[in-house]
PDB file of N, CA and C in Angstrom:
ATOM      1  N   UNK A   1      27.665  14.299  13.633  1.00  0.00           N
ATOM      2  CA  UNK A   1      27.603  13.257  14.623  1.00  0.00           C
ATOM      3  C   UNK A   1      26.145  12.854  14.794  1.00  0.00           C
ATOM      4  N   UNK A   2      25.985  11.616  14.398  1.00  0.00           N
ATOM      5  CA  UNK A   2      24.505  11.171  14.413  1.00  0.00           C
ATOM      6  C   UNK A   2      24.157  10.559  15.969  1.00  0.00           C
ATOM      7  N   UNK A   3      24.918   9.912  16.886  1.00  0.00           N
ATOM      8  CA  UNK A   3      24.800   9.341  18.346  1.00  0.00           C
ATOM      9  C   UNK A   3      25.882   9.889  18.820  1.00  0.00           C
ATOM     10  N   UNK A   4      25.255   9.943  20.215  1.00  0.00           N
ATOM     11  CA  UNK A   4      26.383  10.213  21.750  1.00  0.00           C
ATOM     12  C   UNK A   4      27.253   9.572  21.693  1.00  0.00           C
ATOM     13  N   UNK A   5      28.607   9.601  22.287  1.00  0.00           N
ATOM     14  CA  UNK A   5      29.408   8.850  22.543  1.00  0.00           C
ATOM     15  C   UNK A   5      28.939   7.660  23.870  1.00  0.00           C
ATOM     16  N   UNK A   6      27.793   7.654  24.694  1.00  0.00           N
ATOM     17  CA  UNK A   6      27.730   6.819  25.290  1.00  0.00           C
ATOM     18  C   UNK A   6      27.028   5.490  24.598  1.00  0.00           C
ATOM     19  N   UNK A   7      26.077   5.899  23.333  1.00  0.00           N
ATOM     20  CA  UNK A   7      25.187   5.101  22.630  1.00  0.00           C
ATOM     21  C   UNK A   7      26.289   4.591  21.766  1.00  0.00           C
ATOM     22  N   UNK A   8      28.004   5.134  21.428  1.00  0.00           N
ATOM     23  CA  UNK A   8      28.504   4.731  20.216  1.00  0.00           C
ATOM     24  C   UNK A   8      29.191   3.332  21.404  1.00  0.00           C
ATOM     25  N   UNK A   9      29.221   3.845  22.584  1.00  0.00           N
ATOM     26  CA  UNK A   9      30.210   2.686  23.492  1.00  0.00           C
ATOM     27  C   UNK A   9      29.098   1.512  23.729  1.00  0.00           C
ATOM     28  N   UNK A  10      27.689   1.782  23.936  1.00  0.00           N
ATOM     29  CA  UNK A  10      26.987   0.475  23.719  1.00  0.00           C
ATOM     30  C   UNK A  10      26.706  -0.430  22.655  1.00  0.00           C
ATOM     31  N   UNK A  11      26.688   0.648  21.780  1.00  0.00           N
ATOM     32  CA  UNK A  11      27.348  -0.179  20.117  1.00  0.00           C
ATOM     33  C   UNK A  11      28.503  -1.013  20.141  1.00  0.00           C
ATOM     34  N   UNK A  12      29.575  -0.622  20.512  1.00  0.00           N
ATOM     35  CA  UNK A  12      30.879  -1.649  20.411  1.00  0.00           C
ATOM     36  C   UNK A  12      30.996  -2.722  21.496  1.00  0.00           C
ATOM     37  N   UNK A  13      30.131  -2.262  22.456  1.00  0.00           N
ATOM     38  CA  UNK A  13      30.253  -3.709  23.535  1.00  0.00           C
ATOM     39  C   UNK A  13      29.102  -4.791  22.638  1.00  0.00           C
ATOM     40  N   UNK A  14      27.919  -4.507  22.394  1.00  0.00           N
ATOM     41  CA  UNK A  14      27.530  -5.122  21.359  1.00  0.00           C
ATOM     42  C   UNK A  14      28.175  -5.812  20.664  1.00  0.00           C
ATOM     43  N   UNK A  15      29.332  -4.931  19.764  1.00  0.00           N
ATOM     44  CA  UNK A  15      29.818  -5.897  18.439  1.00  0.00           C
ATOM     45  C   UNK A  15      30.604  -6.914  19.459  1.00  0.00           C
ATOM     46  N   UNK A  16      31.314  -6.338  20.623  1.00  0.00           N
ATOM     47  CA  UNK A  16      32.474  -7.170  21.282  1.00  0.00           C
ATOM     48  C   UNK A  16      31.642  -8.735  21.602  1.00  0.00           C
ATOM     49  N   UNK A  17      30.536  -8.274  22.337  1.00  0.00           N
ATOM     50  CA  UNK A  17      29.487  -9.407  22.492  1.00  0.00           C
ATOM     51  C   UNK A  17      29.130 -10.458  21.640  1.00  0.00           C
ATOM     52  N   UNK A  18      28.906  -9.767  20.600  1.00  0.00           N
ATOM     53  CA  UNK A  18      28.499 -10.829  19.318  1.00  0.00           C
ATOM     54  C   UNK A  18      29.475 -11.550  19.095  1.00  0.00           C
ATOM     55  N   UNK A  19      30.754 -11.134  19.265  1.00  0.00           N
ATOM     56  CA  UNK A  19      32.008 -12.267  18.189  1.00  0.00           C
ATOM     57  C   UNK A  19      32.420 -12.903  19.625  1.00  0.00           C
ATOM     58  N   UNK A  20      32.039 -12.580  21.058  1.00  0.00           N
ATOM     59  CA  UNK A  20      32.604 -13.232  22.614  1.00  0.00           C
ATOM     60  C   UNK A  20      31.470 -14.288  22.624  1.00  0.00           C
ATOM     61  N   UNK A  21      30.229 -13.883  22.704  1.00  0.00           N
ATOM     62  CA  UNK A  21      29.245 -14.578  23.382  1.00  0.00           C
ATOM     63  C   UNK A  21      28.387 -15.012  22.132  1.00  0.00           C
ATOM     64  N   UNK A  22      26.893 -15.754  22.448  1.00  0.00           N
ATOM     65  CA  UNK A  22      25.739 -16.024  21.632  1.00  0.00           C
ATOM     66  C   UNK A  22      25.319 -14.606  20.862  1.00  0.00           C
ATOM     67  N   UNK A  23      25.187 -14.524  19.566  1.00  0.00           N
ATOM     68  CA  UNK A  23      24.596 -13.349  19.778  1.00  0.00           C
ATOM     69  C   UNK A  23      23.256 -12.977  19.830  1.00  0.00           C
ATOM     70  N   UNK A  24      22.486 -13.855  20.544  1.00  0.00           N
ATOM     71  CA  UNK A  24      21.038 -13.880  20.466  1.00  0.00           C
ATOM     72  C   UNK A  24      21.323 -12.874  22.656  1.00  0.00           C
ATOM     73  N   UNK A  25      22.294 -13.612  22.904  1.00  0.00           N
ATOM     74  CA  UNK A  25      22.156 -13.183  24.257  1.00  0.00           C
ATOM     75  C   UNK A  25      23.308 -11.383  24.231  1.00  0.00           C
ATOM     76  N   UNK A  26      23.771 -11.404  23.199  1.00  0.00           N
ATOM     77  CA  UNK A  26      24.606 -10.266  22.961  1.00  0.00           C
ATOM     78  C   UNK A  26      23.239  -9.009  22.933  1.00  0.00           C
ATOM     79  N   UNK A  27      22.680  -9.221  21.866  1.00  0.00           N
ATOM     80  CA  UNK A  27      21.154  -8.567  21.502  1.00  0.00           C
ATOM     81  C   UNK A  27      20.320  -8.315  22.742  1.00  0.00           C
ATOM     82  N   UNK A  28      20.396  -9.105  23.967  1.00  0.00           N
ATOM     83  CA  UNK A  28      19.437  -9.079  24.751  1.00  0.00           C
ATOM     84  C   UNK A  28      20.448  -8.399  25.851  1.00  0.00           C
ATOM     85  N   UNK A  29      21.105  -8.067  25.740  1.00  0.00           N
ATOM     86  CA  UNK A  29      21.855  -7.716  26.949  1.00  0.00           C
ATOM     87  C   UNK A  29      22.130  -5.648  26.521  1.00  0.00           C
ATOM     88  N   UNK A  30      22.157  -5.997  24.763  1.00  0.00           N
ATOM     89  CA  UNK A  30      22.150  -4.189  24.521  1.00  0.00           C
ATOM     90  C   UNK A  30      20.735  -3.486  25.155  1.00  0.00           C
ATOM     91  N   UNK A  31      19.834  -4.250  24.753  1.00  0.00           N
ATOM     92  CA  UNK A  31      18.148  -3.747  24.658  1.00  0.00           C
ATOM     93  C   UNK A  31      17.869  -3.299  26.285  1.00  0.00           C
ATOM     94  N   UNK A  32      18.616  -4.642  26.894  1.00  0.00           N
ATOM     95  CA  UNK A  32      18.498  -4.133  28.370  1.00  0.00           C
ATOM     96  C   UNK A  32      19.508  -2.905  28.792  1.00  0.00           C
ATOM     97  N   UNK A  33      20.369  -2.303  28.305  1.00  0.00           N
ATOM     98  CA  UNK A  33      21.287  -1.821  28.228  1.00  0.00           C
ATOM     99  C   UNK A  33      20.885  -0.279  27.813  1.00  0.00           C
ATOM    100  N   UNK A  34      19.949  -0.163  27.028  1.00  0.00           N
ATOM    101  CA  UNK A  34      19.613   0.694  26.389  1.00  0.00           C
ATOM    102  C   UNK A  34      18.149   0.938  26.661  1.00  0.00           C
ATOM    103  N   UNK A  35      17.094   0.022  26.763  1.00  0.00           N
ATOM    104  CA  UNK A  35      15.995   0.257  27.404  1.00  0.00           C
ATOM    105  C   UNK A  35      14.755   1.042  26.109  1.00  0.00           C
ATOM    106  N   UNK A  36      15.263   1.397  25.210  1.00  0.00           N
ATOM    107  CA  UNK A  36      14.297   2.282  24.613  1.00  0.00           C
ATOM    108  C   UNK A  36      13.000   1.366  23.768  1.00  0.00           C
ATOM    109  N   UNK A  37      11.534   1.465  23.634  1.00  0.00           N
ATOM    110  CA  UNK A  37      11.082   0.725  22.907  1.00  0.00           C
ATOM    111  C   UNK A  37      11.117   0.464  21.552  1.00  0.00           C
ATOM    112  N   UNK A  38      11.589   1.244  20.761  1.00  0.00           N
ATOM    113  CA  UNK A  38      12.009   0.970  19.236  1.00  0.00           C
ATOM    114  C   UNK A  38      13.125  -0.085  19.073  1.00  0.00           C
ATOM    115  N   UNK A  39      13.727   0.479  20.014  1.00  0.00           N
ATOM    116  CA  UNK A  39      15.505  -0.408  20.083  1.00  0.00           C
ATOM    117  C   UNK A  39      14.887  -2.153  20.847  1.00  0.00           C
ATOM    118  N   UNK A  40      13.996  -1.543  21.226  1.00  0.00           N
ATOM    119  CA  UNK A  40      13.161  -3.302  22.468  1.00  0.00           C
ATOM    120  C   UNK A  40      13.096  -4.336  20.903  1.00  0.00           C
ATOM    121  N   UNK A  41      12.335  -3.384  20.144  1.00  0.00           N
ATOM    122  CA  UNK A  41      10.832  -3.573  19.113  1.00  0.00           C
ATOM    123  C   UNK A  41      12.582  -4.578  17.736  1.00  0.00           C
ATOM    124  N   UNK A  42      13.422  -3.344  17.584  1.00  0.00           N
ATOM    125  CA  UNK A  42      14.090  -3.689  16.533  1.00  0.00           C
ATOM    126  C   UNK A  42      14.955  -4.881  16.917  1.00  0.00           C
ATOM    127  N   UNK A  43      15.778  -4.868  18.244  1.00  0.00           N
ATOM    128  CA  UNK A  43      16.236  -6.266  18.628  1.00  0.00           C
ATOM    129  C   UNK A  43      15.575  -7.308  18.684  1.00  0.00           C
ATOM    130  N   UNK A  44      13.991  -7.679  18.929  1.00  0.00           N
ATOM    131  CA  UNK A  44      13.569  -8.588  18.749  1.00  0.00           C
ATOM    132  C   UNK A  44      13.405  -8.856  17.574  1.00  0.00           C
ATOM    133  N   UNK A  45      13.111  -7.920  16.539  1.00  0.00           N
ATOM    134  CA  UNK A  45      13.368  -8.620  15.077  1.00  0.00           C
ATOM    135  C   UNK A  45      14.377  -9.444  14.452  1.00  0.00           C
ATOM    136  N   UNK A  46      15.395  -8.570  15.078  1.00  0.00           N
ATOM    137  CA  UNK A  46      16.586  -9.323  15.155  1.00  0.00           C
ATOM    138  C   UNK A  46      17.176 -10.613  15.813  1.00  0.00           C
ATOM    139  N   UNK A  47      16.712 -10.661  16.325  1.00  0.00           N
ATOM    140  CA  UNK A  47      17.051 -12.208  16.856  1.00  0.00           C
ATOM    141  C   UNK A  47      15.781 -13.017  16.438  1.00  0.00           C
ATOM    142  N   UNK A  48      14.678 -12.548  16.007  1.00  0.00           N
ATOM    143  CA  UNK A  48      14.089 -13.398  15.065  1.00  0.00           C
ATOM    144  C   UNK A  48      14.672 -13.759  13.821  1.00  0.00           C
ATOM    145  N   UNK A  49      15.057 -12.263  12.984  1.00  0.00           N
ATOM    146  CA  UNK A  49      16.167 -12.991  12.096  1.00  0.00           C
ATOM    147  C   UNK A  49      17.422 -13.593  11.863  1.00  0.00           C
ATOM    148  N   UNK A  50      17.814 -13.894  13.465  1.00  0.00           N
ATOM    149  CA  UNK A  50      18.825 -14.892  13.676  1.00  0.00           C
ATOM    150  C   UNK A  50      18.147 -16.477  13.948  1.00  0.00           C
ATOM    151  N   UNK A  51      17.044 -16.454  14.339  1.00  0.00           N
ATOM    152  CA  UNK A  51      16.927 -17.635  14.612  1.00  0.00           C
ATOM    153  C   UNK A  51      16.099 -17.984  13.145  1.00  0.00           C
ATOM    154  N   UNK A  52      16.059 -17.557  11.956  1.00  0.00           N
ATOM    155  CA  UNK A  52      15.410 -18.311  10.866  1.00  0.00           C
ATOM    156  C   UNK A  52      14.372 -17.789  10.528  1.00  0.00           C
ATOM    157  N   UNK A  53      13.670 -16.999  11.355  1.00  0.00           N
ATOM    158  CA  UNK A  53      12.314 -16.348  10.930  1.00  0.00           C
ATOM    159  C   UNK A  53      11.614 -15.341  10.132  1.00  0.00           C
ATOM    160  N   UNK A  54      10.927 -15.379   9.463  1.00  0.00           N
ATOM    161  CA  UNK A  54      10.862 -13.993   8.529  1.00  0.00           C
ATOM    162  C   UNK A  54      10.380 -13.283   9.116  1.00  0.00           C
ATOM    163  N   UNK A  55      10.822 -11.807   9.407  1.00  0.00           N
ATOM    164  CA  UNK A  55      10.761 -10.758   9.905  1.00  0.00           C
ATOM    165  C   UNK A  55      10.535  -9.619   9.024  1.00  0.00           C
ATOM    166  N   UNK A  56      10.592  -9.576   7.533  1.00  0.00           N
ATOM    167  CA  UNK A  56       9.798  -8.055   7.046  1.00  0.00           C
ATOM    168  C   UNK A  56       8.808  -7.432   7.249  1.00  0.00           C
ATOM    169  N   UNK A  57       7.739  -7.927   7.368  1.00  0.00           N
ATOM    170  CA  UNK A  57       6.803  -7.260   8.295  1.00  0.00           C
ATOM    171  C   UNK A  57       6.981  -6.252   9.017  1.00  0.00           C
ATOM    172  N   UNK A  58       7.649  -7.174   9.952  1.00  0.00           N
ATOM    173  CA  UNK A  58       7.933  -6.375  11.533  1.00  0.00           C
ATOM    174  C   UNK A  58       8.891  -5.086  10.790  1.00  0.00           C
ATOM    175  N   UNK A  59      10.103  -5.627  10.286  1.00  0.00           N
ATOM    176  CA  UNK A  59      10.995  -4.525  10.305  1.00  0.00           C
ATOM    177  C   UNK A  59      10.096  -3.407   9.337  1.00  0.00           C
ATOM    178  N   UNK A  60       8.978  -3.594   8.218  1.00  0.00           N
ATOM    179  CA  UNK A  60       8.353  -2.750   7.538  1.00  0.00           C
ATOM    180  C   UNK A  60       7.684  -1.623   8.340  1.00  0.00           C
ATOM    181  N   UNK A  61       7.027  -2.487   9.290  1.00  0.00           N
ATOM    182  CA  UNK A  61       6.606  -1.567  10.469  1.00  0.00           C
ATOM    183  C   UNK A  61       7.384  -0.546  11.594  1.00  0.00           C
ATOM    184  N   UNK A  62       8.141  -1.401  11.505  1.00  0.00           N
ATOM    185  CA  UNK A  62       9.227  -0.306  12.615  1.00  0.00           C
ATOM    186  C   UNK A  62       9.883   0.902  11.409  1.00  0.00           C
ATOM    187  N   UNK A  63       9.795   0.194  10.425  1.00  0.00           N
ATOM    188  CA  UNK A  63      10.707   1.762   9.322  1.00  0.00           C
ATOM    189  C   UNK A  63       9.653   2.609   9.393  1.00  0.00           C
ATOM    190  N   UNK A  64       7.918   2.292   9.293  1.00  0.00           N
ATOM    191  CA  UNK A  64       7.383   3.224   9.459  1.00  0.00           C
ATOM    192  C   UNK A  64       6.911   4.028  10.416  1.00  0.00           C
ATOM    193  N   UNK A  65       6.943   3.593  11.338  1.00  0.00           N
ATOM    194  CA  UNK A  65       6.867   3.974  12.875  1.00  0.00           C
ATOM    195  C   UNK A  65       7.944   5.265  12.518  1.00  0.00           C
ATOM    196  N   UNK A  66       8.966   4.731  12.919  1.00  0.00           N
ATOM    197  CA  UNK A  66       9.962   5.850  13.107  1.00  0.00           C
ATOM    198  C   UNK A  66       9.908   6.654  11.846  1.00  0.00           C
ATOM    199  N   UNK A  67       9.693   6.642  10.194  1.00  0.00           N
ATOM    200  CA  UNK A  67       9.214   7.377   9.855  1.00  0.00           C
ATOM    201  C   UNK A  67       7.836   8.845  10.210  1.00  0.00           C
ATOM    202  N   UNK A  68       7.409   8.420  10.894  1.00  0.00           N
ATOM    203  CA  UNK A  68       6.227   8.746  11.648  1.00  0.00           C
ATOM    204  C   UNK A  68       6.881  10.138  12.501  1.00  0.00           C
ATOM    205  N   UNK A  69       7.256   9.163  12.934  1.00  0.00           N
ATOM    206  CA  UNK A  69       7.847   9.964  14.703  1.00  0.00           C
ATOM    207  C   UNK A  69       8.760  10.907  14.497  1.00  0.00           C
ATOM    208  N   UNK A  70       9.734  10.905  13.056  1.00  0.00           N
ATOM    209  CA  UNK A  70      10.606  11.582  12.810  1.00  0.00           C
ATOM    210  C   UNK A  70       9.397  12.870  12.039  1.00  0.00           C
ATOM    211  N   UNK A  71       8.633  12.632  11.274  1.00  0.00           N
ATOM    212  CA  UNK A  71       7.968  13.731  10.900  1.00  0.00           C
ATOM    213  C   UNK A  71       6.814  14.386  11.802  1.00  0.00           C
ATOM    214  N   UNK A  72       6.611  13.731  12.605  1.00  0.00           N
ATOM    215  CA  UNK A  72       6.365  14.300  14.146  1.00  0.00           C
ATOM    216  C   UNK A  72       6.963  14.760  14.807  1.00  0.00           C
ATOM    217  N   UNK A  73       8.083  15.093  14.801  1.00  0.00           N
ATOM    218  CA  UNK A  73       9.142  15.594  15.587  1.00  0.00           C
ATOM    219  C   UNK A  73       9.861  17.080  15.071  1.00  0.00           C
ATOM    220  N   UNK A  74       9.184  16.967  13.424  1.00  0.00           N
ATOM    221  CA  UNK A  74       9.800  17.944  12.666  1.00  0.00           C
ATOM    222  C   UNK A  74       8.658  18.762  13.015  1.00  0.00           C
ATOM    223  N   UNK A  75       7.506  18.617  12.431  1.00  0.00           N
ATOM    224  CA  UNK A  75       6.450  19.411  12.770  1.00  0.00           C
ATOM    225  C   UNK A  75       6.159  20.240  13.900  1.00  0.00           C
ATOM    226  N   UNK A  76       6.634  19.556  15.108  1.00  0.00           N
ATOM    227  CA  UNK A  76       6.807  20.122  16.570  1.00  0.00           C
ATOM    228  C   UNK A  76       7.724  21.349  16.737  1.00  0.00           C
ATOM    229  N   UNK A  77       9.252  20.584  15.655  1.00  0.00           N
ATOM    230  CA  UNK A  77      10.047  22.065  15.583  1.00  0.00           C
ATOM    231  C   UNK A  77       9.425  22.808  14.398  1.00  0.00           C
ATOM    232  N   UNK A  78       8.982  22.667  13.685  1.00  0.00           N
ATOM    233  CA  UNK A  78       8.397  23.933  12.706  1.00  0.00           C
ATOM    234  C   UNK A  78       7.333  24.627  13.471  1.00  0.00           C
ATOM    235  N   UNK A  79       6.339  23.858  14.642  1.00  0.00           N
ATOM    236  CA  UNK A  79       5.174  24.805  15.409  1.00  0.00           C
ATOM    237  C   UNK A  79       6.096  25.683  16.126  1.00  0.00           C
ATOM    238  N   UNK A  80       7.531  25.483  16.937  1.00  0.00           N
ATOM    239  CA  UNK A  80       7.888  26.391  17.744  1.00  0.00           C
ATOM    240  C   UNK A  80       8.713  27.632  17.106  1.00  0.00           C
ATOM    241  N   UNK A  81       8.480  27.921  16.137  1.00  0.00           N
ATOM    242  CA  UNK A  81       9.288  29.045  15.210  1.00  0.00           C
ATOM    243  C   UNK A  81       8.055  29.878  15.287  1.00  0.00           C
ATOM    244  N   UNK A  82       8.928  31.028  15.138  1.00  0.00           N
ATOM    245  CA  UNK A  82       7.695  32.724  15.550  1.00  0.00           C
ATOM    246  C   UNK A  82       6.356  32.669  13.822  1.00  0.00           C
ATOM    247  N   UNK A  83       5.297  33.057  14.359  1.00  0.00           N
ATOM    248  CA  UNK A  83       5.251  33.195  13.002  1.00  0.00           C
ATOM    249  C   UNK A  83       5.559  33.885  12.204  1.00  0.00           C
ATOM    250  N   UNK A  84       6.157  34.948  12.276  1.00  0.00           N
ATOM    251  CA  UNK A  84       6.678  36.053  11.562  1.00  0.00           C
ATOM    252  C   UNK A  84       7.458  35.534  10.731  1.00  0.00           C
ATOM    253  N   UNK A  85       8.451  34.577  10.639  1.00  0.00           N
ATOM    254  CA  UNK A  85       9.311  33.521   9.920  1.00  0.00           C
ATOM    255  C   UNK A  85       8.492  32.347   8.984  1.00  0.00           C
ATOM    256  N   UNK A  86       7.435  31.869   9.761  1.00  0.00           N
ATOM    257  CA  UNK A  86       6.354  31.343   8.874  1.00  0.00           C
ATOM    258  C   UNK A  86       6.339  31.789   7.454  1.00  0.00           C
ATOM    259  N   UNK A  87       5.364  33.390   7.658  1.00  0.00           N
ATOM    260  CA  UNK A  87       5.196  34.341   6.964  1.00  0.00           C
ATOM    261  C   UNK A  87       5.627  35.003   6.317  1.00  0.00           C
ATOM    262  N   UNK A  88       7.105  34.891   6.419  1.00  0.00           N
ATOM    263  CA  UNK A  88       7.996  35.293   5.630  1.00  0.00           C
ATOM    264  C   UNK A  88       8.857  34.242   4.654  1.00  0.00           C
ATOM    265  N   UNK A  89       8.491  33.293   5.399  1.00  0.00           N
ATOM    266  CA  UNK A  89       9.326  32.251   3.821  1.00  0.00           C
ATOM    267  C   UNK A  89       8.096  32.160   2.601  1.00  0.00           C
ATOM    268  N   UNK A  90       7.141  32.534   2.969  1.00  0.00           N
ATOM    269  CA  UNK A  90       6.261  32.136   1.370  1.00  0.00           C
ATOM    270  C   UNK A  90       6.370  32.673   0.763  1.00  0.00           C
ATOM    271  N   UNK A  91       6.766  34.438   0.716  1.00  0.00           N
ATOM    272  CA  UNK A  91       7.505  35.064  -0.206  1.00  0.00           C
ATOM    273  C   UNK A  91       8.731  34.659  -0.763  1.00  0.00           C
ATOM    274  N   UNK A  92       9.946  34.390   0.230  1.00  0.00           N
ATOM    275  CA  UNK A  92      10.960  33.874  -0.340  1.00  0.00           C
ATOM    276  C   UNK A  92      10.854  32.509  -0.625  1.00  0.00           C
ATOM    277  N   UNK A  93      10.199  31.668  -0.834  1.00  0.00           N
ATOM    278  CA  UNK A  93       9.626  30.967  -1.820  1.00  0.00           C
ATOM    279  C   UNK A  93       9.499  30.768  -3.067  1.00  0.00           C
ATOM    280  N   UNK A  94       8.563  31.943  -2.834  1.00  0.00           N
ATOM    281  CA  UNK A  94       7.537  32.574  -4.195  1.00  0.00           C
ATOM    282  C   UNK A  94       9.035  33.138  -4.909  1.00  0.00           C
ATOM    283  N   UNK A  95       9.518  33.704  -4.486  1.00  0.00           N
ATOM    284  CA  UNK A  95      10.315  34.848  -5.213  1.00  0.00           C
ATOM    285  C   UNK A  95      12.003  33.635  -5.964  1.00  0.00           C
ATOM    286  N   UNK A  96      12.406  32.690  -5.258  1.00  0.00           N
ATOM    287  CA  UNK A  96      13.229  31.568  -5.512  1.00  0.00           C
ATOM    288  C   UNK A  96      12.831  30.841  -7.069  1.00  0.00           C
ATOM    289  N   UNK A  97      11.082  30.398  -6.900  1.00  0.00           N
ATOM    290  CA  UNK A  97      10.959  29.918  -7.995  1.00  0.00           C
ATOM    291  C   UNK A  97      10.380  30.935  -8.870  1.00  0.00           C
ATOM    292  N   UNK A  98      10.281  32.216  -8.926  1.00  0.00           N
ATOM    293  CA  UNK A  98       9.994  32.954 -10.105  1.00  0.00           C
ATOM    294  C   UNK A  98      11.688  33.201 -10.555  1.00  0.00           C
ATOM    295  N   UNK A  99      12.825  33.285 -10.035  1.00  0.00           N
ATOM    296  CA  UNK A  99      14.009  33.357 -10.300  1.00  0.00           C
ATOM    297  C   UNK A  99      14.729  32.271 -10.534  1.00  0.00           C
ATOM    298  N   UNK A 100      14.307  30.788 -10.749  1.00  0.00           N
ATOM    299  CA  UNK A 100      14.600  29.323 -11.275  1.00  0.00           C
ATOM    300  C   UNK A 100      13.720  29.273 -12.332  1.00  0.00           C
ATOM    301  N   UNK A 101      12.027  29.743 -12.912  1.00  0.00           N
ATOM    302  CA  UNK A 101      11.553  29.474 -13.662  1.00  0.00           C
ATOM    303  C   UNK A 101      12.090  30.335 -14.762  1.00  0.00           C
ATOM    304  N   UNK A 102      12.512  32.031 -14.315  1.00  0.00           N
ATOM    305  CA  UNK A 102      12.921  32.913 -15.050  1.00  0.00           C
ATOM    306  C   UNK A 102      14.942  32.063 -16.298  1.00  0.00           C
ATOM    307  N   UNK A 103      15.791  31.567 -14.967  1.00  0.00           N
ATOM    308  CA  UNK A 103      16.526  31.223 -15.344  1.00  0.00           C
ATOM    309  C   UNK A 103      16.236  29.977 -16.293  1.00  0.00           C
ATOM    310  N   UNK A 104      15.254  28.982 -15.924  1.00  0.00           N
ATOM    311  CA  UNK A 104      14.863  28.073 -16.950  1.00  0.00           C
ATOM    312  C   UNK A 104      14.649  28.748 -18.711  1.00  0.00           C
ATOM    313  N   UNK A 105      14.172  29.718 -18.661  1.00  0.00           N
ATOM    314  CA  UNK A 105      12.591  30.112 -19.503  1.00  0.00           C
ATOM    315  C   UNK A 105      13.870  31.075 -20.205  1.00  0.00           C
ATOM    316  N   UNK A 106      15.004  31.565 -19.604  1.00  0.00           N
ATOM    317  CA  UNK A 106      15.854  32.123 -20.507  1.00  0.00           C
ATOM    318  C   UNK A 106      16.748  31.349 -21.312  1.00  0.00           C
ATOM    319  N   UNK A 107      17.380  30.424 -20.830  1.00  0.00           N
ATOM    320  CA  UNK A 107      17.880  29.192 -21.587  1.00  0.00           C
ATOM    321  C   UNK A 107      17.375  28.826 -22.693  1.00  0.00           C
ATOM    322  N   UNK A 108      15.801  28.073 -22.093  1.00  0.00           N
ATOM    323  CA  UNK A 108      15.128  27.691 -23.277  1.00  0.00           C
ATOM    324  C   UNK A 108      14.994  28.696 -24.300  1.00  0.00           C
ATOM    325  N   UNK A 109      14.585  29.534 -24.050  1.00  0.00           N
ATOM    326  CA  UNK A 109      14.111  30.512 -24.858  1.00  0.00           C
ATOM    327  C   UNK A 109      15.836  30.606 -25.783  1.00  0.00           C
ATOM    328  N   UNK A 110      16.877  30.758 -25.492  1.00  0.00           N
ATOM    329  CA  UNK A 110      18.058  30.942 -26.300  1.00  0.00           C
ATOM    330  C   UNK A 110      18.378  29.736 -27.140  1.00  0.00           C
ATOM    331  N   UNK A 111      17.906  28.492 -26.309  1.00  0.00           N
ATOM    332  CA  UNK A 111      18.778  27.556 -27.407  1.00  0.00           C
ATOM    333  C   UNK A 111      17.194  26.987 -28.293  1.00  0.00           C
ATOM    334  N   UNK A 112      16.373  28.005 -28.435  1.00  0.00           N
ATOM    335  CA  UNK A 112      15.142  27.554 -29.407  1.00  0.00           C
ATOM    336  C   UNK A 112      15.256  28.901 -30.284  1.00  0.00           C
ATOM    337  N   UNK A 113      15.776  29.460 -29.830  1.00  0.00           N
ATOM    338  CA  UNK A 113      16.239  30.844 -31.074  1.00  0.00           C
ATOM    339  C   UNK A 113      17.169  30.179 -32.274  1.00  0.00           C
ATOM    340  N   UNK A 114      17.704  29.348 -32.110  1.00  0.00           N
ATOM    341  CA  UNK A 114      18.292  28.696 -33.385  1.00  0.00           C
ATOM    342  C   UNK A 114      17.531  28.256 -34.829  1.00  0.00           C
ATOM    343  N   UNK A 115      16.057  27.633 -33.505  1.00  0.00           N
ATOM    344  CA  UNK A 115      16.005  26.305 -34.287  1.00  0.00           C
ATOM    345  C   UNK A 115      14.524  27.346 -35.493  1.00  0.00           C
ATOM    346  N   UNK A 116      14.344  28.792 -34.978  1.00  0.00           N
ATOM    347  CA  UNK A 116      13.503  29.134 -36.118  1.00  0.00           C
ATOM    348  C   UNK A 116      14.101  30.449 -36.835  1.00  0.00           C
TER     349      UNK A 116
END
């Protein structure tokens, strides 16, 4: 489940909006509805690209924004893990790819036993 069920019910009054009303005023009525600034930032693109306007830019920027924020967000949960867990995955790491290079390196090594 990627959204709440309250964010999936402002979604469908949305769609209901768009095919009832304008949907330039459908758009403006979620944003108020929802309030968040990404969602402010992405509806106005959107009704720029309803009214004719080129908008990649903008939307280039907002993919990276929230790119951003999402790997800001990861980082925050990787600082709150003990370090003892830190410290312990670089071994199991280490030890994963000596047991993928090993399984590589035996393969090869069998199907080049033919060829001398």
């Amino acid at each position: 489940m990627v959204a709440s069920d309250m964010f999936r019910y402002d979604v469908s009054v949305l769609v209901m909006e768009m095919k009832a009303k304008n949907i330039e005023t459908a758009l403006r009525n979620f944003n108020e509805r929802i309030g968040l600034t990404d969602v402010s930032f992405l509806v106005n693109a959107l009704i720029g690209l309803y009214r004719g306007e080129h908008q990649g830019e903008a939307l280039a920027y907002l993919a990276r924004d929230m790119d951003v924020k999402a790997k800001e967000a990861l980082k925050k949960r990787l600082n709150k893990l003990p370090g003892k867990i830190k410290i312990a995955s670089i071994p199991l790491v280490a030890v994963t790819l000596a047991t993928l290079l090993y399984v590589i390196g035996s393969h090869l090594i069998r199907s080049m036993g033919g060829l001398f």
